[in-house]
C-alpha atoms as a PDB file:
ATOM      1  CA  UNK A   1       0.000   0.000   0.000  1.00  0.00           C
ATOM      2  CA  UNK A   2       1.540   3.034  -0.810  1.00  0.00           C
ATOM      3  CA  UNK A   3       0.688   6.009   1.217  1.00  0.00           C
ATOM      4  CA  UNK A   4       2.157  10.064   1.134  1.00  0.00           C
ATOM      5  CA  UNK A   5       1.541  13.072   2.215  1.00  0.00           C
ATOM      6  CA  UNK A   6      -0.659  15.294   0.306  1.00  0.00           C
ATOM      7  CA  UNK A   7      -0.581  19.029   0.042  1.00  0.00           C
ATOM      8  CA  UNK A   8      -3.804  19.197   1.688  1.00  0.00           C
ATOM      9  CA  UNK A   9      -4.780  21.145   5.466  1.00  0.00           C
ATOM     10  CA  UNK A  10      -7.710  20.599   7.696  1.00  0.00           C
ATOM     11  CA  UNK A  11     -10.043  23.304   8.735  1.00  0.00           C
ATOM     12  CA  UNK A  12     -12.266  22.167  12.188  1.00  0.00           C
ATOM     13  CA  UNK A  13     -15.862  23.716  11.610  1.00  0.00           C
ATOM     14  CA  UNK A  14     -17.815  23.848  14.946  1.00  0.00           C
ATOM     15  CA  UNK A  15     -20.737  25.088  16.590  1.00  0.00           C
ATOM     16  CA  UNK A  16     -24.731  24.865  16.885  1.00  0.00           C
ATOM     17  CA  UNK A  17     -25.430  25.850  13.172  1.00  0.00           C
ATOM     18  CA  UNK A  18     -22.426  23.820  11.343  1.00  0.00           C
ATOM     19  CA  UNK A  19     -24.800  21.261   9.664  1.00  0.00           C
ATOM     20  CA  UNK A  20     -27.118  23.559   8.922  1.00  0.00           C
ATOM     21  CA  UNK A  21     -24.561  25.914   7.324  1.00  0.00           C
ATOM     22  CA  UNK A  22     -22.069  24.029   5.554  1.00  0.00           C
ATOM     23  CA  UNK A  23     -25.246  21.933   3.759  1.00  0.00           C
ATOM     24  CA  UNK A  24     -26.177  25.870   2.181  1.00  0.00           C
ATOM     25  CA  UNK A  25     -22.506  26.540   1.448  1.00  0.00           C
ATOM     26  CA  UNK A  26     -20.754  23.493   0.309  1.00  0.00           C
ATOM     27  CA  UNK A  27     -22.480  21.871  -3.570  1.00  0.00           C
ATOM     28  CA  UNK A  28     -22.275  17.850  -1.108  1.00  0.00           C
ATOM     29  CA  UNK A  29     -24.970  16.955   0.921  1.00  0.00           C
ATOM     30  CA  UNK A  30     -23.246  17.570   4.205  1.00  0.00           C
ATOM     31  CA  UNK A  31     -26.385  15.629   6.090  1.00  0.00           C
ATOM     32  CA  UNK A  32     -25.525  12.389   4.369  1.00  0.00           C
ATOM     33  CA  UNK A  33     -22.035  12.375   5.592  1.00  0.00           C
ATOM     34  CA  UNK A  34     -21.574  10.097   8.640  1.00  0.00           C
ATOM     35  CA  UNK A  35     -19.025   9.518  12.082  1.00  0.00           C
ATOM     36  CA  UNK A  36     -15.593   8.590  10.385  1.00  0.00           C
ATOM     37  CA  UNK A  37     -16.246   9.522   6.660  1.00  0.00           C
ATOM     38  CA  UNK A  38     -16.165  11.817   4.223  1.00  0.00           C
ATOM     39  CA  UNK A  39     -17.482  12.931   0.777  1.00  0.00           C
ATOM     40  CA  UNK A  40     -16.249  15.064  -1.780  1.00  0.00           C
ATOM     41  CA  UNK A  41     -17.102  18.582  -2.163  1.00  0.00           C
ATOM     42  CA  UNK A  42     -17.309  22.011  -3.852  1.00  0.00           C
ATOM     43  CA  UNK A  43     -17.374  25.364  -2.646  1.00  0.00           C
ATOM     44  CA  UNK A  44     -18.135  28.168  -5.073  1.00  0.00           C
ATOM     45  CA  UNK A  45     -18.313  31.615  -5.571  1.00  0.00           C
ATOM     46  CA  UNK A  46     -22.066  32.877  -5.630  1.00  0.00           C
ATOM     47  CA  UNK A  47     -21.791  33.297  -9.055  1.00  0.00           C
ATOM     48  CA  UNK A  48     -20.938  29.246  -9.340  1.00  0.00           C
ATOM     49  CA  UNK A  49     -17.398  29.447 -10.469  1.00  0.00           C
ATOM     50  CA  UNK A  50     -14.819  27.130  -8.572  1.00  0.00           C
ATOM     51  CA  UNK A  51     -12.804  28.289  -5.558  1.00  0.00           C
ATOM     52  CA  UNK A  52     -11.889  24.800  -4.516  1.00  0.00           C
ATOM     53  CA  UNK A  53     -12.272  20.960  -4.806  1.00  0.00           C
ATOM     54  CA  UNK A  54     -12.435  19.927  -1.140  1.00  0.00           C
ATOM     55  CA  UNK A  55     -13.661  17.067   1.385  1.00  0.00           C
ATOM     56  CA  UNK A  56     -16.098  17.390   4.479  1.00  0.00           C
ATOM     57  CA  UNK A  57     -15.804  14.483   7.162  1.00  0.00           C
ATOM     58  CA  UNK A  58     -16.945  13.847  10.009  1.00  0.00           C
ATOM     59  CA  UNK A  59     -14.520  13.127  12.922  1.00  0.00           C
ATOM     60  CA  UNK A  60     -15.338  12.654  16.530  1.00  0.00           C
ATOM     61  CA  UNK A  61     -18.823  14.764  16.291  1.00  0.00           C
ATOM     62  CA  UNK A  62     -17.312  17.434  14.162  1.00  0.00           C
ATOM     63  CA  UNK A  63     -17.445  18.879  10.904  1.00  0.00           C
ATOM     64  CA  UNK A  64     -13.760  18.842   9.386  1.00  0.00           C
ATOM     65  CA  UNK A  65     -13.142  19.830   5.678  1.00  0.00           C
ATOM     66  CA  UNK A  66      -9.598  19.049   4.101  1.00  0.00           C
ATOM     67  CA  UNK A  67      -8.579  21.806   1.790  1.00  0.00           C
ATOM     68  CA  UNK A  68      -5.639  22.619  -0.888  1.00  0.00           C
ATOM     69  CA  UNK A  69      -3.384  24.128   1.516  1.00  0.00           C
ATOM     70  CA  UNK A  70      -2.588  26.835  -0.490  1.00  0.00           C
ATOM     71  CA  UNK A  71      -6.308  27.571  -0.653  1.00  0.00           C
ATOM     72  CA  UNK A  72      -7.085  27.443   3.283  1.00  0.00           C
ATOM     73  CA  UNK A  73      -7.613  31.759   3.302  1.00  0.00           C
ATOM     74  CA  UNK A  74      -9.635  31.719   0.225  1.00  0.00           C
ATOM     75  CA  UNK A  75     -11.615  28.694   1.467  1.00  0.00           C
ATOM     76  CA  UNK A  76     -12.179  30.274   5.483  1.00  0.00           C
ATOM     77  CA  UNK A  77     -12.938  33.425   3.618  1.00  0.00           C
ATOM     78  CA  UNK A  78     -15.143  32.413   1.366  1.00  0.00           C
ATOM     79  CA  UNK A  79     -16.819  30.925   4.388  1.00  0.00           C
ATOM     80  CA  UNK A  80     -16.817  33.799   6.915  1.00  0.00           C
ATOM     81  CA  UNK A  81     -19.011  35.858   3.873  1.00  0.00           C
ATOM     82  CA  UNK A  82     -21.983  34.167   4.811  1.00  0.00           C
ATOM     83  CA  UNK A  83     -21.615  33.771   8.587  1.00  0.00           C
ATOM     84  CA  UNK A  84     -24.895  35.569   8.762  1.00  0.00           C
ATOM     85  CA  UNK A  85     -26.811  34.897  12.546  1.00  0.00           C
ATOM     86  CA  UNK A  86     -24.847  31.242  12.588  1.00  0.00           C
ATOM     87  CA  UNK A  87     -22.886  29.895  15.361  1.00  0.00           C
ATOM     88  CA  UNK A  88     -20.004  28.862  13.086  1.00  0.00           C
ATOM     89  CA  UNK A  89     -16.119  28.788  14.162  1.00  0.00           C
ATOM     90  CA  UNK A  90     -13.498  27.506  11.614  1.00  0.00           C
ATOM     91  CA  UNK A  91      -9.839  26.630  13.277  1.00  0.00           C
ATOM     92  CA  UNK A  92      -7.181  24.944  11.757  1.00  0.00           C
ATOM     93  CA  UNK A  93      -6.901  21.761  12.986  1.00  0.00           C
ATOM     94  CA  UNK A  94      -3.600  20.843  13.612  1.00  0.00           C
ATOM     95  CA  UNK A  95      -3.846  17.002  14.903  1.00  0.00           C
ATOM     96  CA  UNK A  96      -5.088  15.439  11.666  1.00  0.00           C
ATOM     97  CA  UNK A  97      -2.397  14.506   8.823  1.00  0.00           C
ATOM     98  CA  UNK A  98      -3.866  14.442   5.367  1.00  0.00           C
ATOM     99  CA  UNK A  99      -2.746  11.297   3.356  1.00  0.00           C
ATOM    100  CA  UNK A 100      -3.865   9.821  -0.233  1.00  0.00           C
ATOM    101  CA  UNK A 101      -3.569   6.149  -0.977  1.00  0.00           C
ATOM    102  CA  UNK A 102      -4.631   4.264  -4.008  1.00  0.00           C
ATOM    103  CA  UNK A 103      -5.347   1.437  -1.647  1.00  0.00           C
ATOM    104  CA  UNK A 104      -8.604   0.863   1.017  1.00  0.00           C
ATOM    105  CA  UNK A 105      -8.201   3.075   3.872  1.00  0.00           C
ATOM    106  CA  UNK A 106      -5.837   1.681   6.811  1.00  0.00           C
ATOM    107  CA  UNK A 107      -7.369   1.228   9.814  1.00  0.00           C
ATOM    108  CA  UNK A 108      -5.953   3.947  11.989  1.00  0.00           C
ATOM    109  CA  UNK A 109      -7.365   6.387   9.493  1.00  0.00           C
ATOM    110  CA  UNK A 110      -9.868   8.979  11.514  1.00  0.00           C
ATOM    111  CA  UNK A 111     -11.513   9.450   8.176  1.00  0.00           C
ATOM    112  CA  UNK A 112     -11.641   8.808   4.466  1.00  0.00           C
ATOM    113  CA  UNK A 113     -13.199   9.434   1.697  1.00  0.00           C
ATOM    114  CA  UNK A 114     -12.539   8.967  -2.241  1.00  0.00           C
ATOM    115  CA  UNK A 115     -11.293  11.702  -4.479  1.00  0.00           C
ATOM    116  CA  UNK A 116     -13.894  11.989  -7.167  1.00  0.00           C
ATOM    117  CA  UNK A 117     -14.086   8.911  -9.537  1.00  0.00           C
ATOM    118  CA  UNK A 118     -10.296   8.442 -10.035  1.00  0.00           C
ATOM    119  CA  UNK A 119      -9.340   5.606  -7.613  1.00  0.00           C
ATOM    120  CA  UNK A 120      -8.029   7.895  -5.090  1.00  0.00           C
ATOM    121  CA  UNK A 121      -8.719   8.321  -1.042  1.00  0.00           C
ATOM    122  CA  UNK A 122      -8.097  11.281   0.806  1.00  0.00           C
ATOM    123  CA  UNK A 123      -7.440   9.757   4.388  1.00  0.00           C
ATOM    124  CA  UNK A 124      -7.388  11.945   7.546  1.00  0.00           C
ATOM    125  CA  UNK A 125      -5.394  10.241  11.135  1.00  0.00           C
ATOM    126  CA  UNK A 126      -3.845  11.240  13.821  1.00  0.00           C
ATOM    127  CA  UNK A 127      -0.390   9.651  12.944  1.00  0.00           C
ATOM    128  CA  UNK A 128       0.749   7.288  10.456  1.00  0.00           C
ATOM    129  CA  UNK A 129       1.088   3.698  11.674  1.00  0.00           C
ATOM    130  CA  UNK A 130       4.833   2.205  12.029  1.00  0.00           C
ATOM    131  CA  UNK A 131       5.893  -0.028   8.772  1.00  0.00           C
ATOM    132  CA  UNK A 132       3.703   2.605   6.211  1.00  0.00           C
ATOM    133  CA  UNK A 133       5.660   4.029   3.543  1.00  0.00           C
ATOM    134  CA  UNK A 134       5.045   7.595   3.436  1.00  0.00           C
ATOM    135  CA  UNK A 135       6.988  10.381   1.060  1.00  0.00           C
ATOM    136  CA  UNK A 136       7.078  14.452   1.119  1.00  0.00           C
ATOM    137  CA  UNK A 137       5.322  14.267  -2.746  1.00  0.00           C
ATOM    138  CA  UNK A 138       2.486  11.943  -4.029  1.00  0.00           C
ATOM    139  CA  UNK A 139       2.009  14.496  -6.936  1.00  0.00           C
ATOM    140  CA  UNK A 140       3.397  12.505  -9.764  1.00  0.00           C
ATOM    141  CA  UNK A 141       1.404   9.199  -8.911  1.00  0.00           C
ATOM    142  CA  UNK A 142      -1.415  12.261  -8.304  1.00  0.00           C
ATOM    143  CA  UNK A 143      -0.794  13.608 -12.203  1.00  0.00           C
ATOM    144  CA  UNK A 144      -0.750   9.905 -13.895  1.00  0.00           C
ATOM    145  CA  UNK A 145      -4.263   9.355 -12.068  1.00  0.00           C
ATOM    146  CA  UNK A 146      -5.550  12.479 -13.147  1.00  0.00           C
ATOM    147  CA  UNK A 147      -5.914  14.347  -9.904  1.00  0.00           C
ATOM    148  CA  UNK A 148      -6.684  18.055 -10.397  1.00  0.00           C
ATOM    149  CA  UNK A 149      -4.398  20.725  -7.723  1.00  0.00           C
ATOM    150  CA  UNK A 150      -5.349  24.016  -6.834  1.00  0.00           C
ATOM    151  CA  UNK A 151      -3.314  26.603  -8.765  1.00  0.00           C
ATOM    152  CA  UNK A 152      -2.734  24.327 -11.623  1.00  0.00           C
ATOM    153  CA  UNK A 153      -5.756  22.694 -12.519  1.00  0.00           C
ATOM    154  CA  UNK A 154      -8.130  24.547 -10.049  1.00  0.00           C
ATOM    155  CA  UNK A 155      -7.870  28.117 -10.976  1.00  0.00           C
ATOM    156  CA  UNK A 156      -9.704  31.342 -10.667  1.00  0.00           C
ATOM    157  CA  UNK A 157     -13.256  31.700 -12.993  1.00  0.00           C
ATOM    158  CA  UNK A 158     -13.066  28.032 -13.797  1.00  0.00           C
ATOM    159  CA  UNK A 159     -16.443  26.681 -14.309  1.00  0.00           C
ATOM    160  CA  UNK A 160     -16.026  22.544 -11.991  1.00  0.00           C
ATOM    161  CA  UNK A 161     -17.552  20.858 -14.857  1.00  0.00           C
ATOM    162  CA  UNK A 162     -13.645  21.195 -16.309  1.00  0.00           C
ATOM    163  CA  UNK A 163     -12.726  18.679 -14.400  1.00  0.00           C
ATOM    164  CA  UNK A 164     -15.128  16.204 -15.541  1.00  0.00           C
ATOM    165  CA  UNK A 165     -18.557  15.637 -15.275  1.00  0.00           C
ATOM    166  CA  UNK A 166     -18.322  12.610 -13.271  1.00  0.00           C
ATOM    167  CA  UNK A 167     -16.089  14.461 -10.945  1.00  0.00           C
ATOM    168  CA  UNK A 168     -19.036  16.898 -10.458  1.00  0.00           C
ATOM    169  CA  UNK A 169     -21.453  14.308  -9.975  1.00  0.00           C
ATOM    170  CA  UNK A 170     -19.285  12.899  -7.481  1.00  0.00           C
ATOM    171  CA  UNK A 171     -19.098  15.921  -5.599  1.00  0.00           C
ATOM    172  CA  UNK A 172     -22.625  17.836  -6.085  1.00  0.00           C
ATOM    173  CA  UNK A 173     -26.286  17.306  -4.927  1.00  0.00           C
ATOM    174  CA  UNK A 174     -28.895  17.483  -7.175  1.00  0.00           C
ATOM    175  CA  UNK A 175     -31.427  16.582  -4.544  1.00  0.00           C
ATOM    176  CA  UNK A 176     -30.560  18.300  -1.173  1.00  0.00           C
ATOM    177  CA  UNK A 177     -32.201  21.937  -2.200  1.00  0.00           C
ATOM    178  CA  UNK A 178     -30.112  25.450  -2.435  1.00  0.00           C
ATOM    179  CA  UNK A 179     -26.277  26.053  -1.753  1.00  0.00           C
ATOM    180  CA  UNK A 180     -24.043  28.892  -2.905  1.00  0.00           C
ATOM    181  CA  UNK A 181     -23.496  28.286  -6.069  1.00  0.00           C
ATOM    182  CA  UNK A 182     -25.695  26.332  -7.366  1.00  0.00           C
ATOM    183  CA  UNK A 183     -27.149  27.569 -10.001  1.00  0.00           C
ATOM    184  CA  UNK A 184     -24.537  27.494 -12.556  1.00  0.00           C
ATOM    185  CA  UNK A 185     -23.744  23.814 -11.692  1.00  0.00           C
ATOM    186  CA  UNK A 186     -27.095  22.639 -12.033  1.00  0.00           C
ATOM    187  CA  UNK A 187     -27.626  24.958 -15.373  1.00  0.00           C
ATOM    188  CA  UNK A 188     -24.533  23.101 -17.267  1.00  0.00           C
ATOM    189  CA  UNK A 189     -24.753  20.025 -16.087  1.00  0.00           C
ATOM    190  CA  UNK A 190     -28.337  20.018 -17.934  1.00  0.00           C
ATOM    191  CA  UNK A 191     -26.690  21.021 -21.068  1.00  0.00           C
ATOM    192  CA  UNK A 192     -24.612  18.142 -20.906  1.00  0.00           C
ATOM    193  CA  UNK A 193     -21.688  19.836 -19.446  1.00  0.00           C
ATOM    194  CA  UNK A 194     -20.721  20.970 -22.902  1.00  0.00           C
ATOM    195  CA  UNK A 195     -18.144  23.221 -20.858  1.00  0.00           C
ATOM    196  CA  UNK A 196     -15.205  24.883 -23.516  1.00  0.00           C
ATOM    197  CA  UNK A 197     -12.477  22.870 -21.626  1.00  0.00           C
ATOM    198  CA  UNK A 198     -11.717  19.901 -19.813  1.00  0.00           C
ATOM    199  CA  UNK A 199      -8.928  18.357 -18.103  1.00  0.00           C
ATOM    200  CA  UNK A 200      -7.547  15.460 -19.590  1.00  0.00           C
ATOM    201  CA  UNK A 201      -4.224  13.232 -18.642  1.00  0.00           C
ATOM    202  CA  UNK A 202      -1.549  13.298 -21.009  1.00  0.00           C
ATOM    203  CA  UNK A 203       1.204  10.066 -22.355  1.00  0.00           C
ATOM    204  CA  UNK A 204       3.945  12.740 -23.128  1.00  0.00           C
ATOM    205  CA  UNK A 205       6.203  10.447 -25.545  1.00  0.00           C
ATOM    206  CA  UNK A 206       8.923  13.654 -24.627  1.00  0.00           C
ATOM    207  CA  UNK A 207       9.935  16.357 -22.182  1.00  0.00           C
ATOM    208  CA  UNK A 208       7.371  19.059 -21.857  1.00  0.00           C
ATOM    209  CA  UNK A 209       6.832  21.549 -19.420  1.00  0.00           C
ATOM    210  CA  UNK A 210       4.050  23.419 -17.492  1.00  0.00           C
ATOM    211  CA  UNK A 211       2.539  26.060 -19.486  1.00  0.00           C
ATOM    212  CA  UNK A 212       3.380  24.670 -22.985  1.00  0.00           C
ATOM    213  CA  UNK A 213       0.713  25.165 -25.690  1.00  0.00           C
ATOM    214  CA  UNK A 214      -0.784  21.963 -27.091  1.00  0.00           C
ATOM    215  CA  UNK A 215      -1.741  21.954 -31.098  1.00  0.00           C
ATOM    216  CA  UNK A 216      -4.044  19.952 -33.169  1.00  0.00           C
ATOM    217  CA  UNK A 217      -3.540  18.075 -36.051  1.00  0.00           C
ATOM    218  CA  UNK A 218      -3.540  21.722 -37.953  1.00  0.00           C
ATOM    219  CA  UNK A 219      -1.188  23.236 -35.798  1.00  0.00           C
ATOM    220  CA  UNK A 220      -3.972  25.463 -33.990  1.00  0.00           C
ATOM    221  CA  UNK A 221      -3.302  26.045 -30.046  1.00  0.00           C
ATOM    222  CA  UNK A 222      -5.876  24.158 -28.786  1.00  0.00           C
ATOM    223  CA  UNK A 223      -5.013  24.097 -25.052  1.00  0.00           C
ATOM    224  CA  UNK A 224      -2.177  24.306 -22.267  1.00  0.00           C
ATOM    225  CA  UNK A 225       0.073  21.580 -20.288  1.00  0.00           C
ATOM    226  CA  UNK A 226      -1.121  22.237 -16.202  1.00  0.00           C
ATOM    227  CA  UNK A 227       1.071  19.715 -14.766  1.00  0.00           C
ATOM    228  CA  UNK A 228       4.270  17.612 -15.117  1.00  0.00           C
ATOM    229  CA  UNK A 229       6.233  14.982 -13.385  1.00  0.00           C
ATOM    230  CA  UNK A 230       8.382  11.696 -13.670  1.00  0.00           C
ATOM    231  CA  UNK A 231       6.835   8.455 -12.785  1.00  0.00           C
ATOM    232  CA  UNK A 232       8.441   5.474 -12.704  1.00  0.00           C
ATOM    233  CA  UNK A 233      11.081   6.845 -15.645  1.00  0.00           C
ATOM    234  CA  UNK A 234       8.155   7.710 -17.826  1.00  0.00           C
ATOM    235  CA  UNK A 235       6.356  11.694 -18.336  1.00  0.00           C
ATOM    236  CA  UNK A 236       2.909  12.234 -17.261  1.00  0.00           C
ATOM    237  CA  UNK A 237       1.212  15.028 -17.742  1.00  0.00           C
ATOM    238  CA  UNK A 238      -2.057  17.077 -17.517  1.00  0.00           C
ATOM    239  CA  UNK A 239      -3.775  19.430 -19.663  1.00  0.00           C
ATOM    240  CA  UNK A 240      -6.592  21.407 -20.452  1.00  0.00           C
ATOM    241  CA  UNK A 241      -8.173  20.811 -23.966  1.00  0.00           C
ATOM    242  CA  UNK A 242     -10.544  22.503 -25.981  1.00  0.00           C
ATOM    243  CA  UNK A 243     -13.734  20.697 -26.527  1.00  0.00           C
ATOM    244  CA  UNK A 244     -13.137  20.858 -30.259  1.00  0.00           C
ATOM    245  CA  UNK A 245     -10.201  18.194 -29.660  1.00  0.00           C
ATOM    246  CA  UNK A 246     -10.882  16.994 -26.165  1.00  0.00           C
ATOM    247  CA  UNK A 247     -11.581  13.328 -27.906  1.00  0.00           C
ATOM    248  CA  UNK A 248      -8.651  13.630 -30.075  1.00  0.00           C
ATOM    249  CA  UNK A 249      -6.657  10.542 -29.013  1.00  0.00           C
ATOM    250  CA  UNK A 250      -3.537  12.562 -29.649  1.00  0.00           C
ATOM    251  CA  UNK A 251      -2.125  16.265 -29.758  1.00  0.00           C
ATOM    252  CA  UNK A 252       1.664  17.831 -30.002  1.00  0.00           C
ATOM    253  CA  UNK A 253       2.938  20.459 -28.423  1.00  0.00           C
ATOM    254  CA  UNK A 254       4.197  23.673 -30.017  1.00  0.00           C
ATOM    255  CA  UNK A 255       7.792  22.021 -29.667  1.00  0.00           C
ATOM    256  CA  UNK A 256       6.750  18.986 -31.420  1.00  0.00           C
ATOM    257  CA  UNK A 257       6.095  16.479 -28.480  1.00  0.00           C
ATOM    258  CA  UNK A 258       3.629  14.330 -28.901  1.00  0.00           C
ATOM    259  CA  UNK A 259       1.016  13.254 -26.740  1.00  0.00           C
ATOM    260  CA  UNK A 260      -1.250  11.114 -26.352  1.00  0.00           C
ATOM    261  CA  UNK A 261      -4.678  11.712 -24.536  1.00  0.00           C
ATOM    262  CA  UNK A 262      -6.765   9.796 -22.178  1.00  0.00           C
ATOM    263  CA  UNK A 263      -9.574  10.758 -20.107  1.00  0.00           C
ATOM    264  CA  UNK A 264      -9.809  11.343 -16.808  1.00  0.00           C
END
């Protein structure tokens, strides 16, 4: 079982009103969510665009959500706008380790709960049992499996149904009633999701880099390389591709690298 560290932080959300307020503010049905698991989530702006993919658990009686941890201010912030008459108090909680694993979830795990669709579990404990093999970087095994990160996947003004429709229905309601957000999920998911890009994993058969444009069969820049890393001696990438090609099963970049593309 292979186990690491992900970039990930965990925000404590207590009080009288948490339930109540996280199941209007977060697209999951927070209600469903029971002692020592989690679900997948998404908050949003009001006007539905993505501020983060994230996870809400319950551990020990409490509402915890596990966050990018470069999007913990944004995500508290976010939050605190709509703190309106609630007893609500966020505090970083500093006891739980976030993990990933590929494998079920160990049994000293607090929490867990899978990562979308993609074969992933976002574990929360208190410490990691003696004999697990942990590292400072799960990204690359993250990038082959097609895991989105905030800041290179997850950026500002994206609309979630980039990352995949099934990711979305992994992580949204369509049942519960009214959260922040909403309405823009629930209006393109009826169209089919037809969003102008999606994320898709990339076979580099080359070196490429973050930020490199990726062409069609005519040479047109069709989309952008998010993320790259070394696996097991081999490239993996991801990318955002325009609709237009986003079944293509391959695309270059503009230095001539091809690539083949699989969904997520």
């Amino acid at each position: 079982m292979t186990i690491w560290h992900a970039d990930r932080s965990v925000i404590s959300v207590n009080g009288d009103d948490a339930a109540s307020f996280l199941q209007g503010q977060l697209s999951q049905d927070v209600l469903l969510v029971e002692e020592g698991s989690g679900r997948p989530a998404l908050l949003l702006t009001p006007e539905g665009k993505l501020i983060d993919a994230i996870g809400v658990h319950r551990v020990e009686g409490t509402y915890v959500l596990d966050v990018s941890s470069a999007a913990v201010d944004l995500v508290v912030a976010r939050l605190q706008r709509f703190c309106f008459r609630v007893k609500v108090a966020f505090a970083a909680n500093n006891a739980l380790q976030v993990l990933t694993t590929t494998a079920a979830a160990p049994p000293w795990a607090k929490s867990s709960r899978p990562l979308g669709i993609r074969g992933f579990s976002v574990v929360l404990a208190t410490s990691v049992a003696d004999g697990v093999g942990t590292s400072a970087d799960g990204r690359p095994a993250e990038i082959a499996g097609g895991v989105p990160a905030f800041g290179a996947e997850i950026v500002d003004g994206m609309v979630a149904a980039e990352l995949g429709i099934d990711f979305v229905e992994a992580s949204a309601s369509f049942t519960k009633g009214c959260y922040t957000g909403q309405e823009l999920v629930a209006r393109v998911s009826s169209r089919g999701s037809n969003v102008p890009f999606s994320l898709k994993r990339l076979r580099p058969l080359g070196a490429v880099e973050v930020g490199e444009a990726l062409l069609d069969v005519d040479g047109t820049d069709r989309g952008v390389v998010t993320s790259v890393a070394t696996l097991d001696g081999a490239v993996v990438a991801l990318g955002r591709l325009h609709r237009s090609v986003s079944e293509m099963p391959v695309v270059h970049t503009a230095s001539g690298v091809r690539c083949d593309v699989l969904p997520v």
